[in-house]
Protein backbone atom coordinates (compact mmCIF):
# COMPACT_ATOMS: atom_id res chain seq x y z
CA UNK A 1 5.25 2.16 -21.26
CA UNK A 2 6.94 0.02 -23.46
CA UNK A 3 7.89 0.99 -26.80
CA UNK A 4 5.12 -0.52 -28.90
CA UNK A 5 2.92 1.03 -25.73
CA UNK A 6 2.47 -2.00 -24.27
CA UNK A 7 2.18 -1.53 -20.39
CA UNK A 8 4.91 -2.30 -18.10
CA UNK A 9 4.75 -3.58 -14.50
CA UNK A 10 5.75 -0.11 -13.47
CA UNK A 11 2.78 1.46 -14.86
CA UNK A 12 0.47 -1.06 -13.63
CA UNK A 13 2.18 -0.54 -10.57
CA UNK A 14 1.29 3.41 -10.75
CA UNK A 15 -1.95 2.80 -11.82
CA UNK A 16 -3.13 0.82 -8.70
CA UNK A 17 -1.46 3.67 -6.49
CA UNK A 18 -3.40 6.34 -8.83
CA UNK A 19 -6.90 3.60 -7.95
CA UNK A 20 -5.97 3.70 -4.08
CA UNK A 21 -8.40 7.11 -3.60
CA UNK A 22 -11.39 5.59 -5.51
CA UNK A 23 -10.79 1.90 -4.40
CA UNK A 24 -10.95 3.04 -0.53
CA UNK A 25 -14.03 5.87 -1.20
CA UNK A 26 -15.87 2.69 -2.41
CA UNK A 27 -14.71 0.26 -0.67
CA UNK A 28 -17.61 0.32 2.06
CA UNK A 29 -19.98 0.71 -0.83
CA UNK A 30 -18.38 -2.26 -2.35
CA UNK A 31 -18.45 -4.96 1.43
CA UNK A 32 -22.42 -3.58 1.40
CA UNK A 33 -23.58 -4.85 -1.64
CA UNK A 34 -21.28 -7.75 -1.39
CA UNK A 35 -19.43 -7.47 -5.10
CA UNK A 36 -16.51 -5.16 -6.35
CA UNK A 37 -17.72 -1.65 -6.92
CA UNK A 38 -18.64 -1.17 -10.95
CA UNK A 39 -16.48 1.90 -11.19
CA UNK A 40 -13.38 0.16 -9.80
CA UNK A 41 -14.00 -3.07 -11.36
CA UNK A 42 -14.48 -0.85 -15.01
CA UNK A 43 -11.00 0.93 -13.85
CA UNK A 44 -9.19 -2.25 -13.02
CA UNK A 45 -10.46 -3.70 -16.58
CA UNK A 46 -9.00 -0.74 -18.39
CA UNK A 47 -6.11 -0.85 -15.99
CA UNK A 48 -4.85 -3.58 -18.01
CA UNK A 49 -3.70 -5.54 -15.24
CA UNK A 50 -5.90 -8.78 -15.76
CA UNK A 51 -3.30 -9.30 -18.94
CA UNK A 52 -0.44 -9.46 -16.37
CA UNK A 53 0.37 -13.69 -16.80
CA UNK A 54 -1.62 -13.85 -19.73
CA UNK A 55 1.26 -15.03 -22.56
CA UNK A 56 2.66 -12.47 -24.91
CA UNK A 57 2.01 -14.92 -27.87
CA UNK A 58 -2.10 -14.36 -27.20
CA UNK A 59 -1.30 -10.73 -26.52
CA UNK A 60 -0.80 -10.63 -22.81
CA UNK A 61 1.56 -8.87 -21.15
CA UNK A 62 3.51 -12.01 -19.58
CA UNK A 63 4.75 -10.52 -16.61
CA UNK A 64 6.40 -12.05 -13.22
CA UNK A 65 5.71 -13.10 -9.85
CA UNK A 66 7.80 -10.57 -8.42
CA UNK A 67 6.03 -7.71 -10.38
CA UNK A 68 2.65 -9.56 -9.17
CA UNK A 69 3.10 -8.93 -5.34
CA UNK A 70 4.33 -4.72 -6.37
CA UNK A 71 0.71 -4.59 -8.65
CA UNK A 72 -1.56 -6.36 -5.75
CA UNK A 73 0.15 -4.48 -2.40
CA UNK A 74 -1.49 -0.58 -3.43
CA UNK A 75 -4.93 -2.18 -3.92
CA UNK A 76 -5.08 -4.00 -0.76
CA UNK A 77 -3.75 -0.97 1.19
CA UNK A 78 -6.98 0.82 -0.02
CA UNK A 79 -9.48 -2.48 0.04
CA UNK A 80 -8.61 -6.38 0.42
CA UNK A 81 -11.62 -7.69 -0.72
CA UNK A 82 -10.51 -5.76 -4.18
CA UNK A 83 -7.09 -7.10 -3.88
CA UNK A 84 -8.38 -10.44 -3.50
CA UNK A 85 -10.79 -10.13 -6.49
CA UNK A 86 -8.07 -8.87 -8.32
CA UNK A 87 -5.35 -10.91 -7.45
CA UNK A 88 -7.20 -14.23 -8.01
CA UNK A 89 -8.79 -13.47 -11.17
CA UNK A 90 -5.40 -12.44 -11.92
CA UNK A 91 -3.61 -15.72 -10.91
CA UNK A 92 -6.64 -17.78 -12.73
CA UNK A 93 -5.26 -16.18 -16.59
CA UNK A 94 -2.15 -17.73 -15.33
CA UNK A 95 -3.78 -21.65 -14.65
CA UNK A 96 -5.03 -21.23 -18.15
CA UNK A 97 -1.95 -20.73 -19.61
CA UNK A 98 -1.26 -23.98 -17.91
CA UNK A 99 -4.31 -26.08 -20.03
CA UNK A 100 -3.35 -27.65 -23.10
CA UNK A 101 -2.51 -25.40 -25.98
CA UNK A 102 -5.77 -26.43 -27.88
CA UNK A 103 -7.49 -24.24 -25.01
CA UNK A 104 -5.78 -21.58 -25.02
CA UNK A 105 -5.90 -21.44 -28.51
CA UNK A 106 -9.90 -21.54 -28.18
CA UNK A 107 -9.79 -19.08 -25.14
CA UNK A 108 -7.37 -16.60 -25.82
CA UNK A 109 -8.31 -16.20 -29.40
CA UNK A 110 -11.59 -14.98 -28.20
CA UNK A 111 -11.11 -12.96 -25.48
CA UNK A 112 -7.72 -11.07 -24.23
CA UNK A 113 -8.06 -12.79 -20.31
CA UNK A 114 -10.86 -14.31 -18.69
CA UNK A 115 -12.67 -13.66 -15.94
CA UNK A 116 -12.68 -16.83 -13.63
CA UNK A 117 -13.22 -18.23 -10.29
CA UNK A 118 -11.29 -21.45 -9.38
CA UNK A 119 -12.80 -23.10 -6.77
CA UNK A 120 -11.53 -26.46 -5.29
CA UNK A 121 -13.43 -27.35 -2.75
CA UNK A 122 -15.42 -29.90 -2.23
CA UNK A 123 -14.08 -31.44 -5.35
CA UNK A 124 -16.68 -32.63 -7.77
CA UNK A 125 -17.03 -35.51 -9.55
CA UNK A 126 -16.04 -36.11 -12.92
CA UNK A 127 -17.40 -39.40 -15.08
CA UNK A 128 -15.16 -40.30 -17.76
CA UNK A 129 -16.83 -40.70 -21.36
CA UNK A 130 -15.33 -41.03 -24.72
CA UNK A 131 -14.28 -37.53 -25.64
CA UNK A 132 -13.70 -35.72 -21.90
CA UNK A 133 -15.74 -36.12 -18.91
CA UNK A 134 -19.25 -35.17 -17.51
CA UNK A 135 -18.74 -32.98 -14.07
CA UNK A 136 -21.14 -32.47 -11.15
CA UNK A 137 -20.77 -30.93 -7.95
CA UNK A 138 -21.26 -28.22 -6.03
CA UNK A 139 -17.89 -25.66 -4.80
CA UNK A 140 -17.51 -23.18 -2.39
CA UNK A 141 -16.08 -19.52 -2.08
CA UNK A 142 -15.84 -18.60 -5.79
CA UNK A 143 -14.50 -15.20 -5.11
CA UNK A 144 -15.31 -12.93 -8.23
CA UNK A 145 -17.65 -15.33 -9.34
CA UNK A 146 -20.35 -12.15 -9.91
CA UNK A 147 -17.91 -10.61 -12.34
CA UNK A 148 -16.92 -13.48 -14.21
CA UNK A 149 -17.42 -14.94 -17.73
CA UNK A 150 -15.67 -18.51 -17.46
CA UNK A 151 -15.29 -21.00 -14.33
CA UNK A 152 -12.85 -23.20 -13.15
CA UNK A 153 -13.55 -26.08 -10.88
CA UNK A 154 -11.58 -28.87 -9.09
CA UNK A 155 -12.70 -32.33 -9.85
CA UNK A 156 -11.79 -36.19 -9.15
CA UNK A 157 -11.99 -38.36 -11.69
CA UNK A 158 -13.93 -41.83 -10.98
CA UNK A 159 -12.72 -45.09 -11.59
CA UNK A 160 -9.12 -43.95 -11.85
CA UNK A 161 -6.50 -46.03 -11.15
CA UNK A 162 -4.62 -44.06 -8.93
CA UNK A 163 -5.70 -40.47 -7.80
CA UNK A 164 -6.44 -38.16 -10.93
CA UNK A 165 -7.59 -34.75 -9.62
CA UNK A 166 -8.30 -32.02 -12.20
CA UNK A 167 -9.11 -28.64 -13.20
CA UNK A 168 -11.78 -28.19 -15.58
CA UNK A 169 -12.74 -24.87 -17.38
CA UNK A 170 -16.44 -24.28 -18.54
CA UNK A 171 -18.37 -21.37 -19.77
CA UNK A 172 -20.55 -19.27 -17.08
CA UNK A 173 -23.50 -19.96 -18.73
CA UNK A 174 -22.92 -23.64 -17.85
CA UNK A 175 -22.90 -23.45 -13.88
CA UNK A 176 -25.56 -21.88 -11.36
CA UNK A 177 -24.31 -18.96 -8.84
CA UNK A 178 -25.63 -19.61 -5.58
CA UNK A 179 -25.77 -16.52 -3.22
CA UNK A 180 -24.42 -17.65 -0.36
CA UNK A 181 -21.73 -15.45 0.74
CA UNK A 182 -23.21 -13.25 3.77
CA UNK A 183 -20.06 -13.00 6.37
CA UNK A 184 -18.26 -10.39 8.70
CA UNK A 185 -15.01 -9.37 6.61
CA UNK A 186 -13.95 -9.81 2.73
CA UNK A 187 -17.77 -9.11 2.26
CA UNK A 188 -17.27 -7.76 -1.35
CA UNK A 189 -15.16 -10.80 -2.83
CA UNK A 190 -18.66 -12.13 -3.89
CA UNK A 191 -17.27 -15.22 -2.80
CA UNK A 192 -20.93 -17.49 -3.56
CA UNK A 193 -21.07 -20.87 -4.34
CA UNK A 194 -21.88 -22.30 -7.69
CA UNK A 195 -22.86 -25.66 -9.22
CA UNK A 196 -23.55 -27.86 -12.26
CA UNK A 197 -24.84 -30.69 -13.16
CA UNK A 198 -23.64 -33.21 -15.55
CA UNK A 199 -21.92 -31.13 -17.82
CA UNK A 200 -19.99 -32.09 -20.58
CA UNK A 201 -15.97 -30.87 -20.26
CA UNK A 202 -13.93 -31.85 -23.47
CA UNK A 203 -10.45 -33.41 -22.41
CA UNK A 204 -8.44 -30.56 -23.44
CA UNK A 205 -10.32 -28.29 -21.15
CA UNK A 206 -8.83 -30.03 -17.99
CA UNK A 207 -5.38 -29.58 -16.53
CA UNK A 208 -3.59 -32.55 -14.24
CA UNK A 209 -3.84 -30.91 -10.66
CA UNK A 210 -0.21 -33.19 -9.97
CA UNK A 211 1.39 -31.33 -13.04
CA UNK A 212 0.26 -28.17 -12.75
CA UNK A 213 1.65 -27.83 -8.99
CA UNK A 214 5.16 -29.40 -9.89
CA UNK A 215 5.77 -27.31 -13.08
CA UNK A 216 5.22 -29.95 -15.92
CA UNK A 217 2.09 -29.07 -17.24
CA UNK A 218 1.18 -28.68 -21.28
CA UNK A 219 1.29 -25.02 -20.61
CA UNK A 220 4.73 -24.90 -18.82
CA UNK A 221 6.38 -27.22 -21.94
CA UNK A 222 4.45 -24.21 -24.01
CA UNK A 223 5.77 -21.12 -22.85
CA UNK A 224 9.26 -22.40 -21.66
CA UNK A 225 11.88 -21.25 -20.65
CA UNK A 226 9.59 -18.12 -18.75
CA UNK A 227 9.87 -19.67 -15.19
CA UNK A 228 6.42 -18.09 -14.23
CA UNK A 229 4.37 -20.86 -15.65
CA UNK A 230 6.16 -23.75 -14.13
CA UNK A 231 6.22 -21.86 -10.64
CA UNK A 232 4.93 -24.77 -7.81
CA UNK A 233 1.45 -23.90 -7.53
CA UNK A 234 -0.12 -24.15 -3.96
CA UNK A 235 2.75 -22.15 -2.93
CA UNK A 236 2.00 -19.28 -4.99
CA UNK A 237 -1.61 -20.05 -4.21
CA UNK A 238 -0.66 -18.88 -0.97
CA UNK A 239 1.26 -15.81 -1.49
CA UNK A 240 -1.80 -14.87 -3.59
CA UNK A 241 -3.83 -15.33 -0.95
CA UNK A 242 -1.43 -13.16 1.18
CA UNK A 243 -0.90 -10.36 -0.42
CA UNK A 244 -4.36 -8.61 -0.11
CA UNK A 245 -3.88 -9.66 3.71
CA UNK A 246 -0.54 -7.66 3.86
CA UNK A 247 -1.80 -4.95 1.66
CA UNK A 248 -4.28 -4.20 4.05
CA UNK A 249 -2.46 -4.20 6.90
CA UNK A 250 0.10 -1.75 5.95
CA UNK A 251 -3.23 0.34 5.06
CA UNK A 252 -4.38 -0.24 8.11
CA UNK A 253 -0.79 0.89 9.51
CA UNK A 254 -0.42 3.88 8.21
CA UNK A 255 -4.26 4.32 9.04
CA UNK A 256 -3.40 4.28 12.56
CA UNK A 257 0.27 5.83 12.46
CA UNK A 258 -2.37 8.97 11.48
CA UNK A 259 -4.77 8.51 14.29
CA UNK A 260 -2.45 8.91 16.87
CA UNK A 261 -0.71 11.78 15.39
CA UNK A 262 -4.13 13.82 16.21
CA UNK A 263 -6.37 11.81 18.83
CA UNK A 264 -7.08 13.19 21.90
CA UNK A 265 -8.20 11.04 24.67
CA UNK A 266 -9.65 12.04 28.09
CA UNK A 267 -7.94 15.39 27.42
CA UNK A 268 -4.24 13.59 26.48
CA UNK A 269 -2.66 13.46 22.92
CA UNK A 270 -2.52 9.71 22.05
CA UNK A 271 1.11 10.92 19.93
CA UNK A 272 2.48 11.37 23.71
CA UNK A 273 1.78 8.25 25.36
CA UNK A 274 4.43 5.70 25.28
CA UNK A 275 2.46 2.75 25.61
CA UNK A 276 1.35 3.60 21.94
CA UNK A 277 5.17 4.58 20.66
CA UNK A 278 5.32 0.63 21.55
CA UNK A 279 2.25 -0.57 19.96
CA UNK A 280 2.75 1.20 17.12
CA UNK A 281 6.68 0.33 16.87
CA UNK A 282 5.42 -3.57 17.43
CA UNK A 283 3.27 -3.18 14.47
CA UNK A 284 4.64 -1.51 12.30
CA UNK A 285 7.75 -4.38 12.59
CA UNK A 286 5.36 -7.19 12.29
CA UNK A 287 4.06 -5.65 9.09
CA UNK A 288 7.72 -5.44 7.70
CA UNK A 289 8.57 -8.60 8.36
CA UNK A 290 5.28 -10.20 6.55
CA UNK A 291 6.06 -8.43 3.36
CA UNK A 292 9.82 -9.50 4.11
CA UNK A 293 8.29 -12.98 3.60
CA UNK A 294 5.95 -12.57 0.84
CA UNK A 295 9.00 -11.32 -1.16
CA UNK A 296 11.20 -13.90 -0.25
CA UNK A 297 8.81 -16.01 -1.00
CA UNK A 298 7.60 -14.61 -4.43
CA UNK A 299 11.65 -14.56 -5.28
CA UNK A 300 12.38 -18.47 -4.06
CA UNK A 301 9.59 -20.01 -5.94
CA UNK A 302 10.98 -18.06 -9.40
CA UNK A 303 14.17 -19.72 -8.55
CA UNK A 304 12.67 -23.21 -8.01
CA UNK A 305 10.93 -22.89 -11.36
CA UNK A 306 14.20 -21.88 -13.05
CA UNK A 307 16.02 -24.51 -11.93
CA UNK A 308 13.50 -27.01 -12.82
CA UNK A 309 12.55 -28.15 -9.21
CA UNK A 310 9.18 -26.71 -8.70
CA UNK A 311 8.36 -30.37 -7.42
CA UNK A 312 10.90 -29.50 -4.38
CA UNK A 313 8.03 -30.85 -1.10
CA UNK A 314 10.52 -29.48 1.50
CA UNK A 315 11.12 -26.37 -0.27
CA UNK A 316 7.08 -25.98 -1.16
CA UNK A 317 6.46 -26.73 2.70
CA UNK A 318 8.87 -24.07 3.86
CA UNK A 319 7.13 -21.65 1.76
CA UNK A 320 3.65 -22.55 2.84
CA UNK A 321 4.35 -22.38 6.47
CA UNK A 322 6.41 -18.74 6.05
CA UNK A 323 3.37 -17.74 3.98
CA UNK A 324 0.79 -18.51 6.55
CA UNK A 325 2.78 -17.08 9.75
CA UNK A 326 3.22 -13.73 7.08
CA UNK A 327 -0.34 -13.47 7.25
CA UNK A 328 -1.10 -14.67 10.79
CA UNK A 329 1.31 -11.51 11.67
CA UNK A 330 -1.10 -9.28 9.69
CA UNK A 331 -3.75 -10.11 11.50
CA UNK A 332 -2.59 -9.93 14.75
CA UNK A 333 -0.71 -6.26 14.28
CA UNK A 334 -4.44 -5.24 12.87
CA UNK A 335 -6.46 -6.42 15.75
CA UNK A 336 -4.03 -5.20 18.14
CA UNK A 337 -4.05 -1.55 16.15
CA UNK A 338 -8.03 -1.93 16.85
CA UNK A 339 -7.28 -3.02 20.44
CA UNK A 340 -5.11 0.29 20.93
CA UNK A 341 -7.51 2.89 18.88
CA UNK A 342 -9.95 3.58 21.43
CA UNK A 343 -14.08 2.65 21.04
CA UNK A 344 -14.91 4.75 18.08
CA UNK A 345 -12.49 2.20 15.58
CA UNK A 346 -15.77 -0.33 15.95
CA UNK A 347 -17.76 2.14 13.77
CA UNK A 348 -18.63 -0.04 11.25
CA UNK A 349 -18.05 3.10 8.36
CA UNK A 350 -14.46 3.36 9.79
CA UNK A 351 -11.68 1.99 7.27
CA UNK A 352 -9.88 0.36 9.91
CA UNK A 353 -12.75 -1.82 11.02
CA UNK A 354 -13.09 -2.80 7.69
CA UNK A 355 -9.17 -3.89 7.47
CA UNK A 356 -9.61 -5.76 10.63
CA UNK A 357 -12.84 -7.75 9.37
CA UNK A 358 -10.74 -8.65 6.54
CA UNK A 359 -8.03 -9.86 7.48
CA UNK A 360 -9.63 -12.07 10.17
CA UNK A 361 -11.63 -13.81 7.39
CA UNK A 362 -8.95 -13.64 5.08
CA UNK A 363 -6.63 -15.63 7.36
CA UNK A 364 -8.83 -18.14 7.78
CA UNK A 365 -8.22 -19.26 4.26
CA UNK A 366 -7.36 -23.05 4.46
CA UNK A 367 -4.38 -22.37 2.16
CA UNK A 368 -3.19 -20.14 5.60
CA UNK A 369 -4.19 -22.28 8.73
CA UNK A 370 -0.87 -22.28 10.28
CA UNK A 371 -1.08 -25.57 12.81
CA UNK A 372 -1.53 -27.21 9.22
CA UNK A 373 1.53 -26.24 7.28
CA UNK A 374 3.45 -25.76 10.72
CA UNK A 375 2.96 -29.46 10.99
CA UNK A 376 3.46 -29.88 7.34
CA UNK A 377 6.82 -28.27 7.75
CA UNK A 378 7.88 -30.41 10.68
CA UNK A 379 6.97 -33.42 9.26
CA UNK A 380 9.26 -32.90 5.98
CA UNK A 381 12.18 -31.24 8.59
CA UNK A 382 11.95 -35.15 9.95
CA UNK A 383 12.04 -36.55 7.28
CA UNK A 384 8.15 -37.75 7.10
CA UNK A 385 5.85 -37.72 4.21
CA UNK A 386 3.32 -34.55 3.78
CA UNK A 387 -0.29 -35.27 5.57
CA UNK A 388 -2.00 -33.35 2.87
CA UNK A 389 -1.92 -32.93 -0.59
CA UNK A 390 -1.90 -29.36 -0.31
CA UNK A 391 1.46 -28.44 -0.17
């Protein structure tokens, strides 16, 4: 604890680890009702980790990327989907600190974070009139969306010259949740759809989607020189998106490190067999080696932002590609843990099942389809321009 008793990213750190018991007891609870558990949701909230990238100057705690990956890592160990919750609404405090000052102003003076989905796709549409613009559409997977008292939504502006996508940032109360979100793993993220309908966003409540991902936004200019808020954005989109994936496979890890230590199977001690010393020694590398990458990762794109070249595409598309082979690791050590752990691991009620549903839907995030930013990567190695505008 700091001085003035602010919290540090150590004690956040502790307090997720000191969550892990209740955030796994209710974790099933949590994927059957298909929203964060209340209890762990009001512990996370007085946790005081949703401040983590909120700015010092509205009374946040303005911490790092690096400290972000030690916070997120416990929780996923005990639940992804709460990770992912977590994370995200985490990550969304820090796109508002990239909006205009005037909204943060507004915001921050109101409340000490929000509590936000951001979701992107499909992009609405948004109808410029003489103050801001008025937004329609209808986006998918807005994880946390249940919990939530603002939104964030990607939009294109019509009639642009050239390609203008944006963030805007509304109220709740001025979209409809749609409950849509009945699926196999990262049941609990809530992740439903939600729309609205000609609404009315002020300019000041948008954010350039160009600037924001290169590290020139209002907000970066703002809170300079603190790297953090001029980090390149998809990348760290997709560590964000990676961490609850890693979390939950070292969970799931030391999950089944304990199984075999005491299963007994057709009258032989699993802990003897050395087909399983393999399994379990494959694993438990592949594991490493994805949180090898997340932190490499979380550390490179600090340095980018320090030295001003968030806007780096090769460097961005190395990243991205790393990032979505960290996670495709993940979910290939789980399912082969589940492979190796003998018919009673498909119990629906056991935690391992759980971890392997998860990180099979978590994977299939866009933001980690590997063929994509493989190809990504090779086309920049060769010198070729990017084939999406998601890197």
């Amino acid at each position: 604890m700091a001085t003035d008793g602010t919290p540090t990213a150590a004690d956040l750190v502790a307090r997720m680890v000191a969550l892990q018991p209740l955030v796994a007891a209710r974790a099933r609870h949590a994927e059957q009702q298909r929203r964060l558990d209340d209890d762990v949701l009001a512990a996370l909230h007085d946790s005081g980790v949703f401040r983590h990238f909120v700015p010092r100057r509205y009374g946040g705690l303005q911490l790092g990327v690096v400290d972000f990956v030690d916070v997120v890592l416990p929780l996923g160990e005990a639940c992804a989907s709460t990770a992912w919750v977590t994370s995200f609404l985490m990550e969304h405090n820090l796109i508002l600190s990239l909006f205009p000052e005037r909204t943060q102003d507004e915001v921050f003076a109101a409340q000490p974070y929000v509590m936000a989905p951001a979701a992107a796709f499909p992009p609405g549409r948004a109808v410029p009139v003489e103050g801001g613009f008025v937004v329609s559409g209808r986006w998918n997977y807005a994880s946390g969306v249940r919990h939530s008292d603002w939104a964030m939504a990607m939009v294109m502006v019509e009639g642009a010259a050239t390609t203008d996508a944006r963030w805007v940032l509304v109220p709740l109360e001025a979209v409809e949740v749609h409950d849509v979100w009945h699926v196999d793993g990262m049941a609990a993220t809530g992740s439903d759809d939600f729309s609205m309908d000609e609404v009315f966003v002020p300019l000041h409540r948008t954010l350039d989607l160009r600037a924001m991902g290169d590290g020139t936004s209002d907000g970066a200019r703002l809170h300079h020189p603190d790297p953090t808020y001029a980090l390149p954005m998809t990348p760290f989109l997709a560590m964000t998106a990676a961490l609850p994936v890693v979390g939950a496979a070292k969970g799931a890890l030391s999950l089944f490190a304990e199984r075999l230590a005491t299963r007994v199977s057709v009258a032989t001690k699993q802990s003897e067999r050395a087909s399983l010393h393999v399994v379990l020694g494959d694993v438990s590398a592949q594991v490493h080696i994805a949180e090898l990458l997340v932190r490499e990762a979380a550390g490179e794109m600090v340095q980018l932002a320090r030295d001003g070249r968030s806007g780096d595409i090769a460097a961005r598309a190395a990243m991205r590609s790393r990032l979505a082979h960290a996670t495709t690791l993940c979910r290939d050590a789980v399912r082969t843990m589940v492979d190796a752990g003998g018919s009673s691991l498909h119990d629906l009620e056991h935690p391992l099942q759980r971890a392997a549903r998860d990180v099979t839907v978590a994977s299939a995030h866009v933001i980690h389809d590997r063929l994509m930013t493989s190809e990504l990567h090779g086309r920049v190695l060769l010198g070729l321009p990017p084939q999406t505008f998601l890197v």
